[in-house]
C-alpha atoms as a PDB file:
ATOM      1  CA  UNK A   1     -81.174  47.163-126.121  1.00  0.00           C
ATOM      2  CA  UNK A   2     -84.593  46.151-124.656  1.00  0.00           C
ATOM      3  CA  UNK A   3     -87.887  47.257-125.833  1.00  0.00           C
ATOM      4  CA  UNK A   4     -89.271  50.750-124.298  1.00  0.00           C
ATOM      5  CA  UNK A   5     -91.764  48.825-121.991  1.00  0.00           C
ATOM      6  CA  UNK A   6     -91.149  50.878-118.878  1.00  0.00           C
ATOM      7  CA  UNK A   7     -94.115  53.064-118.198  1.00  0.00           C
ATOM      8  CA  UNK A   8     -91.745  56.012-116.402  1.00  0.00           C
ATOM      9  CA  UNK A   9     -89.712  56.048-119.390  1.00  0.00           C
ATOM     10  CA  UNK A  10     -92.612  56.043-121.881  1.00  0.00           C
ATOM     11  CA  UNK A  11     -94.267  59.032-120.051  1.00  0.00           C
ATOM     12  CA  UNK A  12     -91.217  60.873-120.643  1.00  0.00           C
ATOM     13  CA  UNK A  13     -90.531  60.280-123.578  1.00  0.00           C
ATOM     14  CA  UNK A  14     -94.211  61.172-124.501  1.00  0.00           C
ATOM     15  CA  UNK A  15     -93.692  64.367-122.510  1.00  0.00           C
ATOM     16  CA  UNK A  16     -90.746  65.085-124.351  1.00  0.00           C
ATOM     17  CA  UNK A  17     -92.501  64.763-127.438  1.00  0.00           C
ATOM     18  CA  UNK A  18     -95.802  66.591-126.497  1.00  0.00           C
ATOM     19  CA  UNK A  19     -93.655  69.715-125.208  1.00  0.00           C
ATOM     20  CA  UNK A  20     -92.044  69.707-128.606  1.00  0.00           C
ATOM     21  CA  UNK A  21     -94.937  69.820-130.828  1.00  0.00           C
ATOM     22  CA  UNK A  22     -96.841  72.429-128.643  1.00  0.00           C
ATOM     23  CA  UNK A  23     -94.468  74.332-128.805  1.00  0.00           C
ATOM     24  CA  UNK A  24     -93.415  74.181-132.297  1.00  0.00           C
ATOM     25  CA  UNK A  25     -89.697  72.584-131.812  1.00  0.00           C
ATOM     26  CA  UNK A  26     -89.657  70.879-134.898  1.00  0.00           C
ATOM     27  CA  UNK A  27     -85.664  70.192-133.984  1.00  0.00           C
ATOM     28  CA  UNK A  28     -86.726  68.554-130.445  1.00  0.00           C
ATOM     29  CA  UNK A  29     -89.512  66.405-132.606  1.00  0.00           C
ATOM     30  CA  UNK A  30     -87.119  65.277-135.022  1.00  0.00           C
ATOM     31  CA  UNK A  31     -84.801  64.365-132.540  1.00  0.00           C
ATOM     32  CA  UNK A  32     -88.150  61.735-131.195  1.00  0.00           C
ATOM     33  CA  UNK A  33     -88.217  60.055-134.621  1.00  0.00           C
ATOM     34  CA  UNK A  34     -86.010  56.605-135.690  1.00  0.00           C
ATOM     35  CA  UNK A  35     -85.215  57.298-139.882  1.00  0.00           C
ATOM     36  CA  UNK A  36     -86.889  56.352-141.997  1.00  0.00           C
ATOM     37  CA  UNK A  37     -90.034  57.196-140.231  1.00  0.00           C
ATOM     38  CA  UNK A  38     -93.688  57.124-141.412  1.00  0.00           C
ATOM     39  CA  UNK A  39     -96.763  58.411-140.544  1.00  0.00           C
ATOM     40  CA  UNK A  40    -100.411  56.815-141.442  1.00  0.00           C
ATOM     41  CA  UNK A  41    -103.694  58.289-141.223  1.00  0.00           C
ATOM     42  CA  UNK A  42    -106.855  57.330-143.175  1.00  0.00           C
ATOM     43  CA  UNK A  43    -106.423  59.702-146.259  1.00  0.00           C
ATOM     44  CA  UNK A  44    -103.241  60.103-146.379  1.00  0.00           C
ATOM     45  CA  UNK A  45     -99.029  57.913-145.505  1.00  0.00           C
ATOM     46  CA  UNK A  46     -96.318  59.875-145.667  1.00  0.00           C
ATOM     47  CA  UNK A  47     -92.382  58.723-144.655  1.00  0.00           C
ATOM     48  CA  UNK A  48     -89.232  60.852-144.018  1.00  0.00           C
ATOM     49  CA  UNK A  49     -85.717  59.766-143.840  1.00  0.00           C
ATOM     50  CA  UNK A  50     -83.789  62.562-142.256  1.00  0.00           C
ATOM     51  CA  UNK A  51     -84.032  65.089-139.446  1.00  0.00           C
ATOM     52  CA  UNK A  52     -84.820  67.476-141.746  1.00  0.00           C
ATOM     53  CA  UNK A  53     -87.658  65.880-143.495  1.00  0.00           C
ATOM     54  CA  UNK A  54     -89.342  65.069-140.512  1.00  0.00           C
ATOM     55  CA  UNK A  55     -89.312  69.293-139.289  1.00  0.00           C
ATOM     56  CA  UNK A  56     -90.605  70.316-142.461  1.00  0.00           C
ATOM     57  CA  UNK A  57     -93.547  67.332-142.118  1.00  0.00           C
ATOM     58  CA  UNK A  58     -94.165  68.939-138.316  1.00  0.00           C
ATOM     59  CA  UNK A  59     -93.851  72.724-139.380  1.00  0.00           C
ATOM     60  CA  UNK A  60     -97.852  72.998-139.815  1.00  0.00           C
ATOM     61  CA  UNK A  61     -98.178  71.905-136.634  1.00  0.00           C
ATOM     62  CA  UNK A  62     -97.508  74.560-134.005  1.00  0.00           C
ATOM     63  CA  UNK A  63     -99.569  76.990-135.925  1.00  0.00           C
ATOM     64  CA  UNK A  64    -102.669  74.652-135.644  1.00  0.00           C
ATOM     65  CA  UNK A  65    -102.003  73.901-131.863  1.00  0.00           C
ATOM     66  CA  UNK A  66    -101.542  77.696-131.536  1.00  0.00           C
ATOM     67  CA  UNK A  67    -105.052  78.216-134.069  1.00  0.00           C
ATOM     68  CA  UNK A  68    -106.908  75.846-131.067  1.00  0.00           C
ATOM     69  CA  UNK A  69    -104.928  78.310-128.265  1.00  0.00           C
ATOM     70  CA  UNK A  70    -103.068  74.956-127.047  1.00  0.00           C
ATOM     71  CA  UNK A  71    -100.996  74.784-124.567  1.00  0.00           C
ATOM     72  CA  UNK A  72     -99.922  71.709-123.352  1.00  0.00           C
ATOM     73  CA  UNK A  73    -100.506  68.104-124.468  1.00  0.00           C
ATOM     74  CA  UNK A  74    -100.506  65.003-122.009  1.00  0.00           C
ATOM     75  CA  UNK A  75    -100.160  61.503-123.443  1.00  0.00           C
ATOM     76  CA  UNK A  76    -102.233  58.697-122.138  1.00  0.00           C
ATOM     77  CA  UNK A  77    -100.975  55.430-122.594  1.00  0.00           C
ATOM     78  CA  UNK A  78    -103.569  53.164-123.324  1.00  0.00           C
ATOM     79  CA  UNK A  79    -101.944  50.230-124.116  1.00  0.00           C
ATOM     80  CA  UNK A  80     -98.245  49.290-124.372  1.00  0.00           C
ATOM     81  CA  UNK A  81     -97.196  45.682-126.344  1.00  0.00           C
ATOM     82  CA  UNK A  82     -93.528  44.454-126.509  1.00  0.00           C
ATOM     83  CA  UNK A  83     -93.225  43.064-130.349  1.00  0.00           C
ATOM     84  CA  UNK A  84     -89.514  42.476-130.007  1.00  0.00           C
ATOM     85  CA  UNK A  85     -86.593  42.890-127.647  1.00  0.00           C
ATOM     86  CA  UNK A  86     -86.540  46.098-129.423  1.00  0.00           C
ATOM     87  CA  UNK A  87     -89.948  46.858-130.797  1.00  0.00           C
ATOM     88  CA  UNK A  88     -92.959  48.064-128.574  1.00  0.00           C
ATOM     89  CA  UNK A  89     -96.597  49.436-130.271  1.00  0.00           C
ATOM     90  CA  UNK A  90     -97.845  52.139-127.400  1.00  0.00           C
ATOM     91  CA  UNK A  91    -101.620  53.479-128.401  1.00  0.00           C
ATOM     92  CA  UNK A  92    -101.831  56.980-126.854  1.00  0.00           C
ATOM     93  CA  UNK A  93    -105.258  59.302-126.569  1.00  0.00           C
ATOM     94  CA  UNK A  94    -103.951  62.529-126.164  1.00  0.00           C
ATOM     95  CA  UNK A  95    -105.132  64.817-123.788  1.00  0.00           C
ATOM     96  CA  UNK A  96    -104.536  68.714-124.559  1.00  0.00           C
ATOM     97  CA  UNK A  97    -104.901  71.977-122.714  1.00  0.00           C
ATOM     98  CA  UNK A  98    -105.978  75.654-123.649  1.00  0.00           C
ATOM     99  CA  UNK A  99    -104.234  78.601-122.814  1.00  0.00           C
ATOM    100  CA  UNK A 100    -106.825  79.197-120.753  1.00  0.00           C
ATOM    101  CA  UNK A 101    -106.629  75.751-118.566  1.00  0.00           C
ATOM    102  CA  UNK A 102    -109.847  74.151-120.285  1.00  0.00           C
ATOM    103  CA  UNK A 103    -109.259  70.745-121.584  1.00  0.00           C
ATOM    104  CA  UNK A 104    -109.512  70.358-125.504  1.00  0.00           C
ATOM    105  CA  UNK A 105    -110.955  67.348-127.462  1.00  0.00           C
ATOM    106  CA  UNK A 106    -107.817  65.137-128.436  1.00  0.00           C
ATOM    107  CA  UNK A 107    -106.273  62.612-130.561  1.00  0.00           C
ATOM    108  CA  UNK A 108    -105.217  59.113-130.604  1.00  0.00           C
ATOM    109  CA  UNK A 109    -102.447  57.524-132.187  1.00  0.00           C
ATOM    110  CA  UNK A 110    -100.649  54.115-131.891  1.00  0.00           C
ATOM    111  CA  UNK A 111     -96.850  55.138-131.969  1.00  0.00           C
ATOM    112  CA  UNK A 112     -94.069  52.033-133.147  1.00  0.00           C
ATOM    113  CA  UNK A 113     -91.264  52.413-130.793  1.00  0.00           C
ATOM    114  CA  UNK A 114     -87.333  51.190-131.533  1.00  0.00           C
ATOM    115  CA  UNK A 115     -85.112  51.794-128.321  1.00  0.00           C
ATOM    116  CA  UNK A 116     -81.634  52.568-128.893  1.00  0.00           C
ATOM    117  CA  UNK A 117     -79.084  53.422-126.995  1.00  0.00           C
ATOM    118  CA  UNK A 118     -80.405  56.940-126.440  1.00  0.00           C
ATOM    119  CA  UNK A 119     -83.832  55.825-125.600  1.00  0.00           C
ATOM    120  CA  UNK A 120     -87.210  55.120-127.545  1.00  0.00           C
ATOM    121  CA  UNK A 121     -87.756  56.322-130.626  1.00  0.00           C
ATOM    122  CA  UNK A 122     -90.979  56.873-133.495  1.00  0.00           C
ATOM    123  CA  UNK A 123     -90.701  54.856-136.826  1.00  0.00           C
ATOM    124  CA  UNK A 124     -94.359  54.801-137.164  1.00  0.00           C
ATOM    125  CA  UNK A 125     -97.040  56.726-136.316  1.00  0.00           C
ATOM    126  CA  UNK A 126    -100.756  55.848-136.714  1.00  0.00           C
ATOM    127  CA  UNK A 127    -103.628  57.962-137.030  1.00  0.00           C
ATOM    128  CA  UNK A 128    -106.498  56.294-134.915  1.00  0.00           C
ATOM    129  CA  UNK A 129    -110.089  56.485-133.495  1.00  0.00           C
END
């Protein structure tokens, strides 16, 4: 296995994952997540160690995308650093859409990769600024 350094197969995998949380398949963003995973933010760390834990973490979050009226989510990648042969930390600003094509104020995040044999993977996510 070799650490998910390839920018093609990073934007996929990030547009994998953005479809899935816009559009509220919690089953397509489990299957984006390594177990045990964990999320970070400032307040709060949470962790999840199946595929159901990490759909019931995510279920909030199609209502709140659909509360804002977005659409569609486009990851940036800022920054991508191989740790391992495995392990790569990608920092990602992402960029979303309204349902009525004007671009919405977005997030950032530094996401801990682990490529397997079916691609990368999430063990950690980061809340950042």
């Amino acid at each position: 296995m070799k650490a998910p350094t390839d920018i093609a197969q990073l934007s996929e995998f990030f547009d994998r994952y953005g479809t899935a949380l816009t559009s509220g398949d919690v089953t397509a963003i489990a299957n984006c997540y390594a177990l045990p995973g964990m999320v970070v933010a400032d307040a709060y760390s949470f962790t999840f160690s199946s595929p159901a834990a990490v759909a019931l973490s995510f279920l909030g979050a199609s209502p709140a995308y659909a509360e804002r009226q977005i659409v569609a989510a486009h990851a940036q990648l800022l920054d991508v650093q191989r740790l391992s042969p495995v392990l790569s930390l990608v920092a990602v600003h992402w960029e979303y859409l309204d349902s009525i094509g004007h671009a919405v104020p977005g997030e950032s995040y530094s996401y801990l990769l682990r490529s397997g044999s079916d691609g990368p993977r999430i063990t950690t996510v980061i809340a950042t600024h």
